[in-house]
Protein backbone atom coordinates (compact mmCIF):
# COMPACT_ATOMS: atom_id res chain seq x y z
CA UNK A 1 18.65 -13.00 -24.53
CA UNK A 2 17.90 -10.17 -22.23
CA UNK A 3 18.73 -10.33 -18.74
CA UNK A 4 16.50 -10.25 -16.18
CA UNK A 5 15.98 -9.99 -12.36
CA UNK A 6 13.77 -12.01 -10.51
CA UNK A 7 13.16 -11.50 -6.44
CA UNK A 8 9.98 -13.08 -6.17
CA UNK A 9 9.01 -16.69 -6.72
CA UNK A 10 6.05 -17.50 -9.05
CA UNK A 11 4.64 -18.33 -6.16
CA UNK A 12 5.04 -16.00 -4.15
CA UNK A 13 4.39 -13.27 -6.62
CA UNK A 14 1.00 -15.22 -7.25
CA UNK A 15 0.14 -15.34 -3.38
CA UNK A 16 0.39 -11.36 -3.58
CA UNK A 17 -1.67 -10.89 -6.22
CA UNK A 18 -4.50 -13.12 -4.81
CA UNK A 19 -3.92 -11.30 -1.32
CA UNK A 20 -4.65 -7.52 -3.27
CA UNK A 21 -7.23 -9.08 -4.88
CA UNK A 22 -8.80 -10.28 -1.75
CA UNK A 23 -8.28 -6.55 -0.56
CA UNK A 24 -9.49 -5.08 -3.44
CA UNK A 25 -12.96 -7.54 -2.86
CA UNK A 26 -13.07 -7.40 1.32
CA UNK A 27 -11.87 -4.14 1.88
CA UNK A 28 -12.34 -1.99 -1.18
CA UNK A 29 -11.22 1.76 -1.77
CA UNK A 30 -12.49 5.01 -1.16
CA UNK A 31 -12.68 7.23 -4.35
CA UNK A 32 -12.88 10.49 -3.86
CA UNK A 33 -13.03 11.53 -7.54
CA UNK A 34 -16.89 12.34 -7.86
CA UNK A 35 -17.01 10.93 -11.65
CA UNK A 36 -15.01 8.20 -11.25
CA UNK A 37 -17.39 6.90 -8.04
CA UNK A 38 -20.11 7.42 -10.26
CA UNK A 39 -18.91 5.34 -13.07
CA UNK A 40 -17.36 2.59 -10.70
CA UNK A 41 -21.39 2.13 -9.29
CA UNK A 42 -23.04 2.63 -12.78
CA UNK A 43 -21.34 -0.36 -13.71
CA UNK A 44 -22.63 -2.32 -10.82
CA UNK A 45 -19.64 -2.29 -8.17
CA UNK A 46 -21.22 -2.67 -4.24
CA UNK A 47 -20.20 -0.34 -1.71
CA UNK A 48 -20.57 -1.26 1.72
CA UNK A 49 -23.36 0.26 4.14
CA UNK A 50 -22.15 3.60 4.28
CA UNK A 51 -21.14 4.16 0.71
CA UNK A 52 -18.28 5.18 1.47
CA UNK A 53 -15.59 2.10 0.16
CA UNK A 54 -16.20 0.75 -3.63
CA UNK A 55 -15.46 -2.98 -4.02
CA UNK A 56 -13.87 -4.44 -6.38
CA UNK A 57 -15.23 -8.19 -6.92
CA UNK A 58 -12.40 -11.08 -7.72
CA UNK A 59 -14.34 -11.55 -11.36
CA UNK A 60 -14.26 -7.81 -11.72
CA UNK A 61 -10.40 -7.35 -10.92
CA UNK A 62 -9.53 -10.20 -13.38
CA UNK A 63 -11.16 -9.10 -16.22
CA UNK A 64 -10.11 -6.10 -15.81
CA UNK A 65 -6.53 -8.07 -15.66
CA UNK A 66 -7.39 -9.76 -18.77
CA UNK A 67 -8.56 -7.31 -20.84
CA UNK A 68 -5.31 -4.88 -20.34
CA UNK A 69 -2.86 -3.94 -22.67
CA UNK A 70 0.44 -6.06 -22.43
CA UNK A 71 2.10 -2.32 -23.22
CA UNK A 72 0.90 1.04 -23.68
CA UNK A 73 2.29 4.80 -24.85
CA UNK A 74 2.65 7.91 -22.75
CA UNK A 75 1.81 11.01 -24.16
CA UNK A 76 3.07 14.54 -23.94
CA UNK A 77 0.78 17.76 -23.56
CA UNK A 78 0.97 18.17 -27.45
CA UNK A 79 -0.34 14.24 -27.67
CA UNK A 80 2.79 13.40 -29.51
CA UNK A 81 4.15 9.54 -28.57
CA UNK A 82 6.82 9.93 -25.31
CA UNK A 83 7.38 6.82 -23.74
CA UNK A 84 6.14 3.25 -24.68
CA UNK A 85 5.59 0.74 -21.21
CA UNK A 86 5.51 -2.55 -21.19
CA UNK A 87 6.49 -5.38 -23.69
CA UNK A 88 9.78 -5.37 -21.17
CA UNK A 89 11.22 -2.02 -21.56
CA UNK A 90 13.20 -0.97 -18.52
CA UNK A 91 12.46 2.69 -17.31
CA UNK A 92 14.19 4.59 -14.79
CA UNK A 93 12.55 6.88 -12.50
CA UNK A 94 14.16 9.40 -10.19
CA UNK A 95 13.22 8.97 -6.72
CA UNK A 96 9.59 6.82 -5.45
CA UNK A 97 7.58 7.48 -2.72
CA UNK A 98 10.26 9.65 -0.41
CA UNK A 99 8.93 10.66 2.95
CA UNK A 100 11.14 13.29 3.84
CA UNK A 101 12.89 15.69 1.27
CA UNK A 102 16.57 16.74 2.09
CA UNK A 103 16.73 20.41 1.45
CA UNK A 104 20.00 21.09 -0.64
CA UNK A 105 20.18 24.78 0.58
CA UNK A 106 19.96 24.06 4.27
CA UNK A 107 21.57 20.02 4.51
CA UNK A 108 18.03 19.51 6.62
CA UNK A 109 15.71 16.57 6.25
CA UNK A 110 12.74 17.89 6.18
CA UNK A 111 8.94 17.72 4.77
CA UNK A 112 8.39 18.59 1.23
CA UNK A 113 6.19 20.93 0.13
CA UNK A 114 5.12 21.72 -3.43
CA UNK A 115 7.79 24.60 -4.15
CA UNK A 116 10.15 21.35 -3.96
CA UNK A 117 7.87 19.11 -6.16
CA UNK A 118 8.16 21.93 -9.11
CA UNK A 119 11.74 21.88 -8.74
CA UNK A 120 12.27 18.20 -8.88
CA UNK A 121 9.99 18.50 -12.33
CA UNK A 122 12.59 21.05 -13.80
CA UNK A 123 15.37 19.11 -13.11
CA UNK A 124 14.07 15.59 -14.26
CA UNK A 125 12.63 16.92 -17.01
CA UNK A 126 15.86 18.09 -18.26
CA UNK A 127 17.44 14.76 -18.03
CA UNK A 128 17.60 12.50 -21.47
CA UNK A 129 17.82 9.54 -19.72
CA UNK A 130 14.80 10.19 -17.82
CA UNK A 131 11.57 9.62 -19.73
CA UNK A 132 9.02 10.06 -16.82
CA UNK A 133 8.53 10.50 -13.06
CA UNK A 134 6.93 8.67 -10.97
CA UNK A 135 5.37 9.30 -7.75
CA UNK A 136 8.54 11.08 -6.11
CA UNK A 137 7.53 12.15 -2.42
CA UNK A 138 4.71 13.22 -0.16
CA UNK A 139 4.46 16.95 -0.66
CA UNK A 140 2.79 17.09 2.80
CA UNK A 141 4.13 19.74 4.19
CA UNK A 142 1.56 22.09 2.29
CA UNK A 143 -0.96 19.73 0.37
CA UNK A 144 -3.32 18.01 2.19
CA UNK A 145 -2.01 14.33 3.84
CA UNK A 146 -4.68 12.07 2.43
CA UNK A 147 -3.56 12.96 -0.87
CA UNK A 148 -0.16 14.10 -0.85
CA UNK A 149 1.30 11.56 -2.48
CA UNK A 150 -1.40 10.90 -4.95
């Protein structure tokens, strides 16, 4: 049997998920990407008065649940097979969602900018153990804040 680790209750986990799909259905998103807002209303999703926020009905968020894959592959640039998700593989990514960035050369804690972002790419990518990245910081320091860590 494989181990596992379990912080949230059934429960709880389930009164999350109903909470971001209430979001998803009150609140909605705004999507930037031209395309994708036009294929989000072609199939039917309201916006509110403005236009600006797509929402995403409860029926709509759990088919969309439903009709997922239980796992998936990622691909390289060459579309060869890298890294299979799901079906409970365990992954490790370096680094998620850092704020600051602490500069090696200098010892300061600082903003990241994208010169750092390319060199955190080098380095994982030469890792073996390492098989993707994940979203590893804001790079706000020269990329726009509403998307920085996008």
């Amino acid at each position: 049997m494989r181990p596992s680790l379990n912080i949230l209750s059934p429960e709880l986990l389930g009164q999350i998920v109903d909470e971001a799909k209430r979001v998803l259905a009150e609140v909605g998103m705004e999507i930037r990407g031209p395309e994708m807002r036009r294929r989000l209303l072609a199939a039917g999703l309201p916006t509110n008065a403005g236009g600006e926020r797509v929402f995403f009905p409860r029926d709509v968020v759990e088919r969309a649940i439903a009709d997922a894959p239980s796992s998936f592959w990622l691909y390289d640039r060459e579309g060869n097979p890298h890294a299979a998700l799901g079906d409970d593989r365990v992954h490790f990514v370096p680094g998620s969602s850092g704020l600051k960035w602490l500069d090696h050369r200098t010892g300061d804690m600082r903003l990241a900018d994208s010169t750092d972002f390319v060199e955190y790419v080098r380095l994982a990518d030469g890792l073996p153990h390492i098989a993707y990245l994940a979203t590893a910081f804001s790079t706000n320091d020269d990329i726009e804040a509403q998307v920085s860590d996008a």
